[in-house]
PDB file of N, CA and C in Angstrom:
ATOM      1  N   UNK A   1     103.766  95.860  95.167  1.00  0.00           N
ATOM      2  CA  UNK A   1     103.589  95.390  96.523  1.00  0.00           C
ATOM      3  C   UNK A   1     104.453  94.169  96.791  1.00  0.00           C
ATOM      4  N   UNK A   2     104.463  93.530  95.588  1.00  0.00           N
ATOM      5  CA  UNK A   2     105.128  92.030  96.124  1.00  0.00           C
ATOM      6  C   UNK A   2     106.452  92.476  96.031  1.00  0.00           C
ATOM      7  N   UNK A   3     107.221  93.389  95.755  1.00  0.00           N
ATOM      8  CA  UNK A   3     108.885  93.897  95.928  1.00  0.00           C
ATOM      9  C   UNK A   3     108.738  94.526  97.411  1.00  0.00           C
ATOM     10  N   UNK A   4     107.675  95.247  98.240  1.00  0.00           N
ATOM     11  CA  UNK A   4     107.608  95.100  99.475  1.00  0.00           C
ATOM     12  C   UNK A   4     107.766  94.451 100.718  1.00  0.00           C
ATOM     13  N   UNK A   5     106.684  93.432 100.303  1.00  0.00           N
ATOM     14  CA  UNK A   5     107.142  92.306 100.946  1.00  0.00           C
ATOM     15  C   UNK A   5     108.387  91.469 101.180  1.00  0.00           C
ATOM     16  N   UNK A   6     109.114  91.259  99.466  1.00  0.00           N
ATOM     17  CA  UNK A   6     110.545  90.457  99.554  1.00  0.00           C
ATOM     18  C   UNK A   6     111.658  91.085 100.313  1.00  0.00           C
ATOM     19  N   UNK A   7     111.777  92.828 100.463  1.00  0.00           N
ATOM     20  CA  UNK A   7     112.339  93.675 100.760  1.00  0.00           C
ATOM     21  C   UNK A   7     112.020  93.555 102.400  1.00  0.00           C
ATOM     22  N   UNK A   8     110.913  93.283 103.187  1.00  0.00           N
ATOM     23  CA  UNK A   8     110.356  93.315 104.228  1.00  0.00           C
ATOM     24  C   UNK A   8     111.022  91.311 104.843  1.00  0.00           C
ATOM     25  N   UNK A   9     110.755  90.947 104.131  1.00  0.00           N
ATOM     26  CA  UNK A   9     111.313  89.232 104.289  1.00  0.00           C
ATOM     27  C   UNK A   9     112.766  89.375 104.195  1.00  0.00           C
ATOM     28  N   UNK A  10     113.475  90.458 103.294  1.00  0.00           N
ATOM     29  CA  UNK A  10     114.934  90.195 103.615  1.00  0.00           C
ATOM     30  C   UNK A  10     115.367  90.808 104.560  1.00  0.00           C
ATOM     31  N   UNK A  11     114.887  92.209 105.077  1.00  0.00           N
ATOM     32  CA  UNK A  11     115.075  93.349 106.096  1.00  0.00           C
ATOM     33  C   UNK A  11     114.949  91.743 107.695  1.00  0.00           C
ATOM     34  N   UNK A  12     114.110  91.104 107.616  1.00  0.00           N
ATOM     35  CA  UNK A  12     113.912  90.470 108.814  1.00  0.00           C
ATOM     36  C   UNK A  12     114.632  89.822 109.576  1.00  0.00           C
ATOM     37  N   UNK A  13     115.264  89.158 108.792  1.00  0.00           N
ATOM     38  CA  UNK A  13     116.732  88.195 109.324  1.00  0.00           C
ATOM     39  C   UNK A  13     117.581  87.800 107.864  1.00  0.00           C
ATOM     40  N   UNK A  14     118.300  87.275 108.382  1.00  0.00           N
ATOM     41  CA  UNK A  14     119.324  86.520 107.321  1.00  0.00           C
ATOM     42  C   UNK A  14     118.830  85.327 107.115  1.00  0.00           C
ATOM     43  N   UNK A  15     118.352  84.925 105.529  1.00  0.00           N
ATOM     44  CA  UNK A  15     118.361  83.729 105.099  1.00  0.00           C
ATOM     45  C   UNK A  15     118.966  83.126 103.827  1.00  0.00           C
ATOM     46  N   UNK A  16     119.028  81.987 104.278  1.00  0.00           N
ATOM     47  CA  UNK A  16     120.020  80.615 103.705  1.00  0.00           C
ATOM     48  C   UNK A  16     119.103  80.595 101.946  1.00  0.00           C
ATOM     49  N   UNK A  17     120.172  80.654 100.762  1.00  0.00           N
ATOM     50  CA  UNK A  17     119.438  80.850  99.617  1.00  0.00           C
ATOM     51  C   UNK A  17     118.249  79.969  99.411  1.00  0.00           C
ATOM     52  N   UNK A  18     118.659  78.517  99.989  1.00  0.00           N
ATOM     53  CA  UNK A  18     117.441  77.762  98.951  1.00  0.00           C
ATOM     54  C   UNK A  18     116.543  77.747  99.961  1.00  0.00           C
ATOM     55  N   UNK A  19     116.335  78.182 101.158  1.00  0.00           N
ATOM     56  CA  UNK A  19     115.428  78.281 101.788  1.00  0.00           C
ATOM     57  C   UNK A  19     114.461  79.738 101.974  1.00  0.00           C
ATOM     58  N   UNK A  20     115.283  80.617 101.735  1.00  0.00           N
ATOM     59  CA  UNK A  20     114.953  82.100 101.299  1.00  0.00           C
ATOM     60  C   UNK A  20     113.608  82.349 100.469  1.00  0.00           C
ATOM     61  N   UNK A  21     113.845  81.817  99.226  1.00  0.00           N
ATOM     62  CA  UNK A  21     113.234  81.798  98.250  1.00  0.00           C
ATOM     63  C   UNK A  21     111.842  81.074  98.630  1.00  0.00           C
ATOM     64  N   UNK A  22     111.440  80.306  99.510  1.00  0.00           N
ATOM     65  CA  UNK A  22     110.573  79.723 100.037  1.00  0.00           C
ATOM     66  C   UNK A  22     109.989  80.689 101.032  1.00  0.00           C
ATOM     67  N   UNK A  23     110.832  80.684 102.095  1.00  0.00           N
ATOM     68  CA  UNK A  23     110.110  81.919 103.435  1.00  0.00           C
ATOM     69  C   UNK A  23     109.591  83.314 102.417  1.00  0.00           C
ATOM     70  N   UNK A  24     110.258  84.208 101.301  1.00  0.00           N
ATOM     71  CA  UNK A  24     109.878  85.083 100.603  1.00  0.00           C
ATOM     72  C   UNK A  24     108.400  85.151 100.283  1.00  0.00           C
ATOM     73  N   UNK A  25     108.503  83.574  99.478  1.00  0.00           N
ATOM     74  CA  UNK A  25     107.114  83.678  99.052  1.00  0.00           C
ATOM     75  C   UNK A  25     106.030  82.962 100.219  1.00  0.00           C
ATOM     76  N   UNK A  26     106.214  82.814 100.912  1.00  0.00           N
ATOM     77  CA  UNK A  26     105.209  82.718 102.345  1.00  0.00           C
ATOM     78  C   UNK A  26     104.972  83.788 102.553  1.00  0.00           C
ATOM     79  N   UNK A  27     106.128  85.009 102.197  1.00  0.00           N
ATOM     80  CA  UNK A  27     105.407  86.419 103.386  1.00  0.00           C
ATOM     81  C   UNK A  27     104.571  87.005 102.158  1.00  0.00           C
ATOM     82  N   UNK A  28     105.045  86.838 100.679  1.00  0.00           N
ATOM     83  CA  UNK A  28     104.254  87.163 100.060  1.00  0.00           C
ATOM     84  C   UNK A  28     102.546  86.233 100.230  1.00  0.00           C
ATOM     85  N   UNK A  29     102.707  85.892 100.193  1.00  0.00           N
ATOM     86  CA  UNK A  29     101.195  84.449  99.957  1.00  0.00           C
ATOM     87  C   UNK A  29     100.404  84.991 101.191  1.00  0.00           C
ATOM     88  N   UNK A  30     101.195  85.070 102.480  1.00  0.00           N
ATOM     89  CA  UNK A  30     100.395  85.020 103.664  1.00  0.00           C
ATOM     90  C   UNK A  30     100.325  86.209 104.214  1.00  0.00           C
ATOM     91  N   UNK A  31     100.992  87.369 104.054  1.00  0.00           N
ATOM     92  CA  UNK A  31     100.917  88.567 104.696  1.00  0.00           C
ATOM     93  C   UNK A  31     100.801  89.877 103.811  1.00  0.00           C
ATOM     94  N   UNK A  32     100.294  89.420 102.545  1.00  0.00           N
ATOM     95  CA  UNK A  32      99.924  90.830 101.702  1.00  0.00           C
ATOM     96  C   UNK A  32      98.809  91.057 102.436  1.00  0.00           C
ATOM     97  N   UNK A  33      98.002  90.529 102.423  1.00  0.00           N
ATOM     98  CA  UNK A  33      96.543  90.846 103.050  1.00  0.00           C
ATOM     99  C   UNK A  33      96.481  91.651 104.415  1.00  0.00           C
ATOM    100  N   UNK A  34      97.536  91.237 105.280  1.00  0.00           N
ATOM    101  CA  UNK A  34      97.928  92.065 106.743  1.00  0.00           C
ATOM    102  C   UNK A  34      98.547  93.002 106.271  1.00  0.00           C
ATOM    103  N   UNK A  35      99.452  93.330 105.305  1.00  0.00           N
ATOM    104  CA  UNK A  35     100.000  94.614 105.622  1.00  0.00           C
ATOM    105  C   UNK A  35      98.939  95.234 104.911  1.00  0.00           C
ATOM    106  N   UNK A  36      98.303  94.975 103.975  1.00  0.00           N
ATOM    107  CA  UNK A  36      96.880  95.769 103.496  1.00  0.00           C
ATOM    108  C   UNK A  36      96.177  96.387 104.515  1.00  0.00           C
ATOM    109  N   UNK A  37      95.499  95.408 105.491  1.00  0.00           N
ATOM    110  CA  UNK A  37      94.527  95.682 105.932  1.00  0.00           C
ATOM    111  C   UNK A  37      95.124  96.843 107.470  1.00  0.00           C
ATOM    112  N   UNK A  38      96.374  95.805 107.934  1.00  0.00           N
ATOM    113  CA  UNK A  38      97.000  96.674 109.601  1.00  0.00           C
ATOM    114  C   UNK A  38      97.806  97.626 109.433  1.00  0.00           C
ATOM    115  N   UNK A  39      98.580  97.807 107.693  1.00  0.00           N
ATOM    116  CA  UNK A  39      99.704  98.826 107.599  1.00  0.00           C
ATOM    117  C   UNK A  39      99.742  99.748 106.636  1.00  0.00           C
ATOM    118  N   UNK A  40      98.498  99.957 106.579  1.00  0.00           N
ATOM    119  CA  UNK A  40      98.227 100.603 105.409  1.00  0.00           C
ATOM    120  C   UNK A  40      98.575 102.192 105.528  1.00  0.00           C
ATOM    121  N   UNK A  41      99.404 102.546 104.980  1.00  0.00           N
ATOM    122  CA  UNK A  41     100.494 104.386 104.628  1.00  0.00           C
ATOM    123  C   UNK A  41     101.336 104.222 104.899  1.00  0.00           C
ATOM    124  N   UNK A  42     101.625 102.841 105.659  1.00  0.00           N
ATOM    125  CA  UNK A  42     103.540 102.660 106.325  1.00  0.00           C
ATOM    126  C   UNK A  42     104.378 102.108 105.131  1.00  0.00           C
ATOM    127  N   UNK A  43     105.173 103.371 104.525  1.00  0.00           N
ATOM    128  CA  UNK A  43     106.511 103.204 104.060  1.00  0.00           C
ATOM    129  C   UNK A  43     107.027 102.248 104.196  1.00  0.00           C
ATOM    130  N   UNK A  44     106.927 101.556 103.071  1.00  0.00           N
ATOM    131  CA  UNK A  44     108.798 100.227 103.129  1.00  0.00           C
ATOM    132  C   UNK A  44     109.827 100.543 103.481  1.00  0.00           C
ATOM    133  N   UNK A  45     110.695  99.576 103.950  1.00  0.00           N
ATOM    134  CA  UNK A  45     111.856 100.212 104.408  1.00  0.00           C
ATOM    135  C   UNK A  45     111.808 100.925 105.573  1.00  0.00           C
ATOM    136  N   UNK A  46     113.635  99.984 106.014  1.00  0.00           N
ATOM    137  CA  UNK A  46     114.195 100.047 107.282  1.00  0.00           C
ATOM    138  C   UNK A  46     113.255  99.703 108.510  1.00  0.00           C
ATOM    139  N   UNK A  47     112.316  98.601 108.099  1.00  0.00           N
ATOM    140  CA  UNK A  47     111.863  97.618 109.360  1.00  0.00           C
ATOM    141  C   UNK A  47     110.547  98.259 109.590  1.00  0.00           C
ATOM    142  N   UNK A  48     110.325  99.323 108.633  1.00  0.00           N
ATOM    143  CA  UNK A  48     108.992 100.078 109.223  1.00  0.00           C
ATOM    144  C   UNK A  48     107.744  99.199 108.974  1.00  0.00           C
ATOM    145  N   UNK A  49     107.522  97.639 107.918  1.00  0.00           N
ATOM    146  CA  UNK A  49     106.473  96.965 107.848  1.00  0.00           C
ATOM    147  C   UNK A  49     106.509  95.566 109.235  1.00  0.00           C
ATOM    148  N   UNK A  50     107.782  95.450 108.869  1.00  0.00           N
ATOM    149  CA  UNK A  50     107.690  94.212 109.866  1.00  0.00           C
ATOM    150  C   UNK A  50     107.641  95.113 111.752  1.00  0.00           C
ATOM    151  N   UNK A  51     107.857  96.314 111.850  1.00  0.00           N
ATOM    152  CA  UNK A  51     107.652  96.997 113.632  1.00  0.00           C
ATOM    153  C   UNK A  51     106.241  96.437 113.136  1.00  0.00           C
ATOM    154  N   UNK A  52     105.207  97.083 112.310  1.00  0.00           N
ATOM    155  CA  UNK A  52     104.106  97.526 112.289  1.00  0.00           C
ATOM    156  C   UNK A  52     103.152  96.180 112.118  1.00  0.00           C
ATOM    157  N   UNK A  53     103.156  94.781 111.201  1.00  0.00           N
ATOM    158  CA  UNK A  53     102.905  93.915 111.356  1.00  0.00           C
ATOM    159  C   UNK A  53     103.231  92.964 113.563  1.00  0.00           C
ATOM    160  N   UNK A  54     104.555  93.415 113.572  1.00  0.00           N
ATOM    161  CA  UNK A  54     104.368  93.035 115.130  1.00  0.00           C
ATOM    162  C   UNK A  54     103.670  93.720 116.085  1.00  0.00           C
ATOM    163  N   UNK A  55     104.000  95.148 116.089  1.00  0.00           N
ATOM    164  CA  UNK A  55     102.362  96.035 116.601  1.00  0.00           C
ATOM    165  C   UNK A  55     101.382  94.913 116.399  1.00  0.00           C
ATOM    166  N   UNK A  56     101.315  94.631 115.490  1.00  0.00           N
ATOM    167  CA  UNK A  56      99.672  94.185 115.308  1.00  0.00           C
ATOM    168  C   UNK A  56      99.540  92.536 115.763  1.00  0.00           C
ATOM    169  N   UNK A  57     100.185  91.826 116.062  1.00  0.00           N
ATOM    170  CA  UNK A  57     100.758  90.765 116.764  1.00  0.00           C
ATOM    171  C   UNK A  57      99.453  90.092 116.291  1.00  0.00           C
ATOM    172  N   UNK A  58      98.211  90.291 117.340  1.00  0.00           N
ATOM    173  CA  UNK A  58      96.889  89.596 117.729  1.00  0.00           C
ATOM    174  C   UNK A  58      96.162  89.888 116.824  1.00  0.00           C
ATOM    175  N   UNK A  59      96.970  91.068 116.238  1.00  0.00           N
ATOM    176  CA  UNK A  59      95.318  90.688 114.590  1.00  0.00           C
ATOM    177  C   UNK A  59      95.807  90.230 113.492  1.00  0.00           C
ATOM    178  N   UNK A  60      96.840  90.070 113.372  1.00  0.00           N
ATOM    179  CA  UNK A  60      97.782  88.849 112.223  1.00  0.00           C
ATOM    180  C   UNK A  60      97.080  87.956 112.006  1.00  0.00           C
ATOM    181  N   UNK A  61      96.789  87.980 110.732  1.00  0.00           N
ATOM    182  CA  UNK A  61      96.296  85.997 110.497  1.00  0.00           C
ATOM    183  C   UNK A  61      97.251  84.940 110.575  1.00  0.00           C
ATOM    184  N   UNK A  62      96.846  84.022 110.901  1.00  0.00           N
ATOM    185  CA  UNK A  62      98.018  82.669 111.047  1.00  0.00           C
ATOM    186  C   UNK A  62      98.899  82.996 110.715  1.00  0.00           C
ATOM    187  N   UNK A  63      98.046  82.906 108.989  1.00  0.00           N
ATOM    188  CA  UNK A  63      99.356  82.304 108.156  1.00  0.00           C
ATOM    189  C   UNK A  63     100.767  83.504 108.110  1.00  0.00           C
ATOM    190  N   UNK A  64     100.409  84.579 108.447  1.00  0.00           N
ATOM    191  CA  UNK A  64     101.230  85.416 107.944  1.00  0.00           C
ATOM    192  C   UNK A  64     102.147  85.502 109.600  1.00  0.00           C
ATOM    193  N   UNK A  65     101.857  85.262 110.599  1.00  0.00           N
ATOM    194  CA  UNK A  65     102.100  84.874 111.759  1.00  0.00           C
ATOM    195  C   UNK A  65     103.216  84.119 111.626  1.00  0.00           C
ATOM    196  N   UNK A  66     102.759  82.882 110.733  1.00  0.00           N
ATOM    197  CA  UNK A  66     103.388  81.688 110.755  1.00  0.00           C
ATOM    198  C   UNK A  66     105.080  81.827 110.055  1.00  0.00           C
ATOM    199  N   UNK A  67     103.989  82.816 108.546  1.00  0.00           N
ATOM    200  CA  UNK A  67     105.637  82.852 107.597  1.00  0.00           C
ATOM    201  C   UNK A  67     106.721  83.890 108.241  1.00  0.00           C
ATOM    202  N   UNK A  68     106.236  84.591 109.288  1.00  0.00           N
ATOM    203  CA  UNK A  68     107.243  85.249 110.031  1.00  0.00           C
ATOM    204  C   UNK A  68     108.179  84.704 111.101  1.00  0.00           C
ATOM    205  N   UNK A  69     107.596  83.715 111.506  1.00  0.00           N
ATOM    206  CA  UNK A  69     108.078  83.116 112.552  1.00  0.00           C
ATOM    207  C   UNK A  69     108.978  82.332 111.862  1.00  0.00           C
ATOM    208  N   UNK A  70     108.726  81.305 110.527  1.00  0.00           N
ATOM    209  CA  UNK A  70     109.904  80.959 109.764  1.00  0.00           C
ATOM    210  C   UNK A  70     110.882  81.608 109.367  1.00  0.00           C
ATOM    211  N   UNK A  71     110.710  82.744 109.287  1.00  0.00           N
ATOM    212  CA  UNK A  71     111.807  84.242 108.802  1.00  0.00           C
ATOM    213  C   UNK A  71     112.796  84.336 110.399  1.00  0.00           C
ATOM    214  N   UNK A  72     112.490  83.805 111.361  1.00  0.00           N
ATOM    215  CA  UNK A  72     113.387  84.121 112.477  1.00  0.00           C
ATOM    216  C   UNK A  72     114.127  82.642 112.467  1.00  0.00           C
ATOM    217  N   UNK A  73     113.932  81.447 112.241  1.00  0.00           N
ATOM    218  CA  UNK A  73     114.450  80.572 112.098  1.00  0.00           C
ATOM    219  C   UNK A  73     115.019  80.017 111.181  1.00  0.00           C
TER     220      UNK A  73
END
């Protein structure tokens, strides 16, 4: 699962190495639990976790809210 996520954190935008390695493990820390609970049978790969985490916008927890929103900046 956690090669999901890093794969899902790099699919998102382009990030800067030493900051990468930080936003990565935010989406790991903060959004295993959302794609558990909101994406559960959706295939990795080619944007199909992060459409499906934004589908779910309003039932995102913060934190995983949060480490995405660092992934665009």
């Amino acid at each position: 699962m956690r090669m999901i996520l890093i794969a899902l954190a790099l699919a998102a935008a382009p990030l800067s190495i030493g900051a990468g390695h930080a936003q990565e493990g935010d989406m790991a820390k903060y959004c295993k639990a959302d794609i558990d609970r909101l994406c559960k049978g959706i295939a990795p790969g080619g944007g199909r976790l992060l459409q499906c985490l934004k589908a779910h916008g309003k039932e995102m927890s913060v934190g995983c809210a949060q480490a995405l929103q660092k992934l665009k900046s």
